[in-house]
Protein backbone atom coordinates (compact mmCIF):
# COMPACT_ATOMS: atom_id res chain seq x y z
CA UNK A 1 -12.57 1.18 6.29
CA UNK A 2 -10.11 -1.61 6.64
CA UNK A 3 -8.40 -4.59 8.62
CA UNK A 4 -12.02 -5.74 9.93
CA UNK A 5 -12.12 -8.77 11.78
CA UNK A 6 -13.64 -11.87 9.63
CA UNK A 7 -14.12 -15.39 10.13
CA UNK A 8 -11.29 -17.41 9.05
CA UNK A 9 -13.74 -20.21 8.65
CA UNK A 10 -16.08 -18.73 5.97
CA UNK A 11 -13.18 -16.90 4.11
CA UNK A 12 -13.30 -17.88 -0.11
CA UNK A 13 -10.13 -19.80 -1.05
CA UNK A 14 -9.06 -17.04 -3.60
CA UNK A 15 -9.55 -14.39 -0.68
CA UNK A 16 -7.06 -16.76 1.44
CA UNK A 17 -4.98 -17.53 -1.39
CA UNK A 18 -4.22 -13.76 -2.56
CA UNK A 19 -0.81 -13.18 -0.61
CA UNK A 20 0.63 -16.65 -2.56
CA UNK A 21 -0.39 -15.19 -5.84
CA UNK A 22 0.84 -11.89 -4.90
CA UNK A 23 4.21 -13.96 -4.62
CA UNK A 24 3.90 -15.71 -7.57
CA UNK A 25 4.44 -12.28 -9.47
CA UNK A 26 6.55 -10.68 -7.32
CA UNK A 27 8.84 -13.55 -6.72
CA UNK A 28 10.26 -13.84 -10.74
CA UNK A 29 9.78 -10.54 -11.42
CA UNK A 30 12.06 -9.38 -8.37
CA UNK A 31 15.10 -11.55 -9.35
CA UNK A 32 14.99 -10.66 -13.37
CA UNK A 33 14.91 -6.85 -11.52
CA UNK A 34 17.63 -7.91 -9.41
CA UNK A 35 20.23 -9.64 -12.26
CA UNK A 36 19.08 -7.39 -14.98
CA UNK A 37 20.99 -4.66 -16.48
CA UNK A 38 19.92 -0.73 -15.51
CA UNK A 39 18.51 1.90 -18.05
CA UNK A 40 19.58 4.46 -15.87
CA UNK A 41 23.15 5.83 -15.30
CA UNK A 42 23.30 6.89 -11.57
CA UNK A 43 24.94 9.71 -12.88
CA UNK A 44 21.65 10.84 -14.60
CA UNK A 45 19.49 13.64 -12.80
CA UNK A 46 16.24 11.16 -14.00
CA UNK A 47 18.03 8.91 -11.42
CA UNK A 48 18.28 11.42 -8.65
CA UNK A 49 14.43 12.35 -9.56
CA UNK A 50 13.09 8.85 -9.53
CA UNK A 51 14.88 8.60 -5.98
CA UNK A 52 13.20 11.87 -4.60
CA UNK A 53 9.52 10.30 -6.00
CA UNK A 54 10.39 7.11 -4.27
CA UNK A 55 10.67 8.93 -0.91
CA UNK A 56 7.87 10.90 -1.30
CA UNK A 57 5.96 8.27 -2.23
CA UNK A 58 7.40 6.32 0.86
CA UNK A 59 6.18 9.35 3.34
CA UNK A 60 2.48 9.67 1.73
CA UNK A 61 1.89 6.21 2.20
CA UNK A 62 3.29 6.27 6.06
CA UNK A 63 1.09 9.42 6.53
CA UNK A 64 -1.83 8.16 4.86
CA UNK A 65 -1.38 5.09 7.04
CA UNK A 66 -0.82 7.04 10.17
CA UNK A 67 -3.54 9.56 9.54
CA UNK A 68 -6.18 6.47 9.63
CA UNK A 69 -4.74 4.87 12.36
CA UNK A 70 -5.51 8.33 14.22
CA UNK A 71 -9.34 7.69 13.13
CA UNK A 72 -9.35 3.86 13.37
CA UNK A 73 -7.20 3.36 15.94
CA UNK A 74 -8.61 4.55 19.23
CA UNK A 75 -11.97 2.99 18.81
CA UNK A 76 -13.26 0.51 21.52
CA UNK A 77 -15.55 -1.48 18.87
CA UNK A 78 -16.88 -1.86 15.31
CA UNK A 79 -20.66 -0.99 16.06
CA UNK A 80 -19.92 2.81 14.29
CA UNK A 81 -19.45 3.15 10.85
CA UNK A 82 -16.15 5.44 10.51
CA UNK A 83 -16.83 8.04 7.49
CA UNK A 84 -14.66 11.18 8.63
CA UNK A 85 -11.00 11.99 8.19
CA UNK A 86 -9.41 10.15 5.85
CA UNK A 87 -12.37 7.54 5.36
CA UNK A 88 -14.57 10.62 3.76
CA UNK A 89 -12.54 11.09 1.34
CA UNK A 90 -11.35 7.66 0.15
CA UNK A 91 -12.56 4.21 1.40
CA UNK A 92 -9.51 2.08 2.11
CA UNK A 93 -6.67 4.31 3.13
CA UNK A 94 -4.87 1.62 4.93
CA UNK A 95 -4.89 -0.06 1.74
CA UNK A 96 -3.86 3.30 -0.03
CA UNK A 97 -0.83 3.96 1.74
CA UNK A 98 0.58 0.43 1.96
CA UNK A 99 -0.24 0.43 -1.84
CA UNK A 100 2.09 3.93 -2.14
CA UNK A 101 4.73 2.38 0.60
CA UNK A 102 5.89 -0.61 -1.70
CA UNK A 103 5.10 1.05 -4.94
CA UNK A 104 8.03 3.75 -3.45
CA UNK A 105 10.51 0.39 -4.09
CA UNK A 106 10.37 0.54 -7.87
CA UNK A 107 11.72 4.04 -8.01
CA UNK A 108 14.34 3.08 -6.60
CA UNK A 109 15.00 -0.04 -8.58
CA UNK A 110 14.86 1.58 -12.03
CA UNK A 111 13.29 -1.53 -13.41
CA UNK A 112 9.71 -1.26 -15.67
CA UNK A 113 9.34 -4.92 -15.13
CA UNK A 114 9.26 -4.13 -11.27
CA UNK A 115 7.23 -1.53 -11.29
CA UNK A 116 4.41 -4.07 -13.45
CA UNK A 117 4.70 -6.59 -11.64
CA UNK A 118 3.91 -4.15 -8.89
CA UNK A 119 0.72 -3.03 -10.72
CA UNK A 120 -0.44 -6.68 -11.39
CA UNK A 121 -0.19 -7.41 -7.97
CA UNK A 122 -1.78 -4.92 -6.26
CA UNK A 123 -4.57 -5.09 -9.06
CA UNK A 124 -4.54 -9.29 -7.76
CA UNK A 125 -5.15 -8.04 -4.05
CA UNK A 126 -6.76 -5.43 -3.81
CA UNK A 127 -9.11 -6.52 -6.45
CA UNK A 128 -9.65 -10.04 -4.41
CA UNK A 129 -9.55 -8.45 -1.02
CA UNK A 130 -11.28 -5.02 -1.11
CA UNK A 131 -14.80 -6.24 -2.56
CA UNK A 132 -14.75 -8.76 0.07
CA UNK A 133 -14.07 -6.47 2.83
CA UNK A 134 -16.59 -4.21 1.57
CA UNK A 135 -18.89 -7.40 1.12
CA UNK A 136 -18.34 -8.05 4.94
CA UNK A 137 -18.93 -4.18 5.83
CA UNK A 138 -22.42 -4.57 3.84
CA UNK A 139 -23.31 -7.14 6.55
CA UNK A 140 -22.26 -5.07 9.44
CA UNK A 141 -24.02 -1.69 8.66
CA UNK A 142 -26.49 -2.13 5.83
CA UNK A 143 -27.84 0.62 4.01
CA UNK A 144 -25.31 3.13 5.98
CA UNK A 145 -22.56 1.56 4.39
CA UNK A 146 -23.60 1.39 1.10
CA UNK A 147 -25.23 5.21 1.27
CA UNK A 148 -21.43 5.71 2.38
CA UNK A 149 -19.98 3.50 -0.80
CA UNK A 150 -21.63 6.00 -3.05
CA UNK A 151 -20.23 9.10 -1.38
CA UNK A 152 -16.59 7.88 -0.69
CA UNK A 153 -14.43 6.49 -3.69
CA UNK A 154 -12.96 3.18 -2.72
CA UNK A 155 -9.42 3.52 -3.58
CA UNK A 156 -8.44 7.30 -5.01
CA UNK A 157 -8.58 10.08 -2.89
CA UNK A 158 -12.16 12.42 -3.42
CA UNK A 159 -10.62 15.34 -1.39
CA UNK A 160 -13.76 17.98 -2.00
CA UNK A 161 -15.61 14.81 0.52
CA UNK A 162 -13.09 16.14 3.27
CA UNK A 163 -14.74 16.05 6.70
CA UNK A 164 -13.68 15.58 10.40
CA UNK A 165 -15.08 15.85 13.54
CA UNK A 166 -13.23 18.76 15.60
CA UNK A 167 -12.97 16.22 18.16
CA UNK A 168 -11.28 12.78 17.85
CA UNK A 169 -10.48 9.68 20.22
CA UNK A 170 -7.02 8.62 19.55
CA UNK A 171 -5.65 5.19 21.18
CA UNK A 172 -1.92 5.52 21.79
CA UNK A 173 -0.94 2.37 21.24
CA UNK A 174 -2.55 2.32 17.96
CA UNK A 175 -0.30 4.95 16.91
CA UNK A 176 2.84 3.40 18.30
CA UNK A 177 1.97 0.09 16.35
CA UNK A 178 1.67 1.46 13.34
CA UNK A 179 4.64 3.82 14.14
CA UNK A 180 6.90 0.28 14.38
CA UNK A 181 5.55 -1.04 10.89
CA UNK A 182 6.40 2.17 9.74
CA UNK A 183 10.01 1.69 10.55
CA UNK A 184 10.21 -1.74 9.60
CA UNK A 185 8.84 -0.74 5.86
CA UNK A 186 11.46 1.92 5.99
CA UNK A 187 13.97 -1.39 5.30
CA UNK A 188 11.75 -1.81 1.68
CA UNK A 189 12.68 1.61 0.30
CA UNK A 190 16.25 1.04 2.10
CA UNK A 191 17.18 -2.31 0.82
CA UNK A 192 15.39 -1.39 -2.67
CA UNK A 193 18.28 2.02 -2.72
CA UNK A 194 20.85 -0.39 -1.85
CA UNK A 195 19.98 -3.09 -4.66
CA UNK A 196 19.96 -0.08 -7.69
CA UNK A 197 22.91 1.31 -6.66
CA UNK A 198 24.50 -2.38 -6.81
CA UNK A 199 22.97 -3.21 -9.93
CA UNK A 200 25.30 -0.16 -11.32
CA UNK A 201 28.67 -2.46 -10.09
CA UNK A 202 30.77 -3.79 -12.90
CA UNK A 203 30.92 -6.26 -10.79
CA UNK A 204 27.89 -7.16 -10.11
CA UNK A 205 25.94 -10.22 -12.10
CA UNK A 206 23.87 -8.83 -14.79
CA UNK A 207 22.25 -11.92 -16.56
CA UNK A 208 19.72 -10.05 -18.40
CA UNK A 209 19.08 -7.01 -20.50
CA UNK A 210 15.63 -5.67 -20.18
CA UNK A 211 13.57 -2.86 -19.17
């Protein structure tokens, strides 16, 4: 379970300071990505294939998002633990998709360097922000949720866990939200498209040679 509401107040400076050291990788690595010469030829069916992962990629993260906002979404308060749907078989699935939604980008970027920095940075906040979530969770339901932390993996789908009630409550607006960030992150895999084929322009400034 994710996005639970917290105290500003009594939040750890390393929890608050995670999205500025997210930055602090992303940032360099981004513009070496950016100026730096391809591996790949467009030309190159690996470069057609690494653009058909990133869009897959793109669409399991929306659905993965989507498919917990169906769960999440329409409850009216945070008194019952949610363990079905996607929450029984993996623990943050929020987390999960917006983890597969911007790793999409580096497929389409055909940089290695990206796609680290990528893997440092979600391994910087998720590793700062999910044991503190869970930490907070702890406080809320006790024993349930820990009883439930054994069952459910935290962050890689268990899919023999799969279990739903037949019956759901689903808040509209919920879905419509997370419908709009869906579109807006389509810009991410968009823009990232737009950048690789660029980087393949004679024209364009290539400052660097690297991987």
């Amino acid at each position: 379970m994710s996005s639970i509401p917290q105290a500003k107040a009594h939040r750890p400076l390393l929890y608050r300071s995670r999205a500025w050291l997210s930055l602090m990788v992303m940032a360099p690595a981004t513009i070496l990505t950016v100026f730096s010469t391809p591996v790949i030829e467009l030309s190159d069916t690996s470069a057609l294939l690494l653009a058909i992962v990133g869009w897959v990629m793109f669409w399991i993260g929306a659905f993965f998002r989507w498919w917990a906002t169906l769960y999440i979404g329409g409850r009216k308060d945070y008194k019952l633990l949610t363990s079905d749907g996607p929450y029984s078989v993996i623990r943050h699935p929020l987390y999960f998709g917006t983890v597969l939604i911007g790793a999409s980008t580096a497929f389409f970027l055909d940089s290695g360097i990206y796609a680290a920095a990528l893997a440092i940075t979600a391994f910087i906040y998720l590793g700062i922000t999910l044991p503190k979530e869970e930490q907070t969770l702890i406080g809320i339901y006790g024993d349930n949720y820990r009883s439930y932390m054994n069952r459910v993996p935290r962050f890689w789908p268990r899919w023999s866990n799969y279990q739903s009630s037949e019956v759901i409550e689903v808040k509209i607006q919920g879905l419509q939200s997370e419908l709009i960030r869906t579109l807006r992150w389509m810009w991410a895999p968009v823009i990232a498209h737009v950048v690789g084929h660029l980087r393949h322009e004679a024209w364009w400034p290539h400052w660097i040679s690297i991987w």
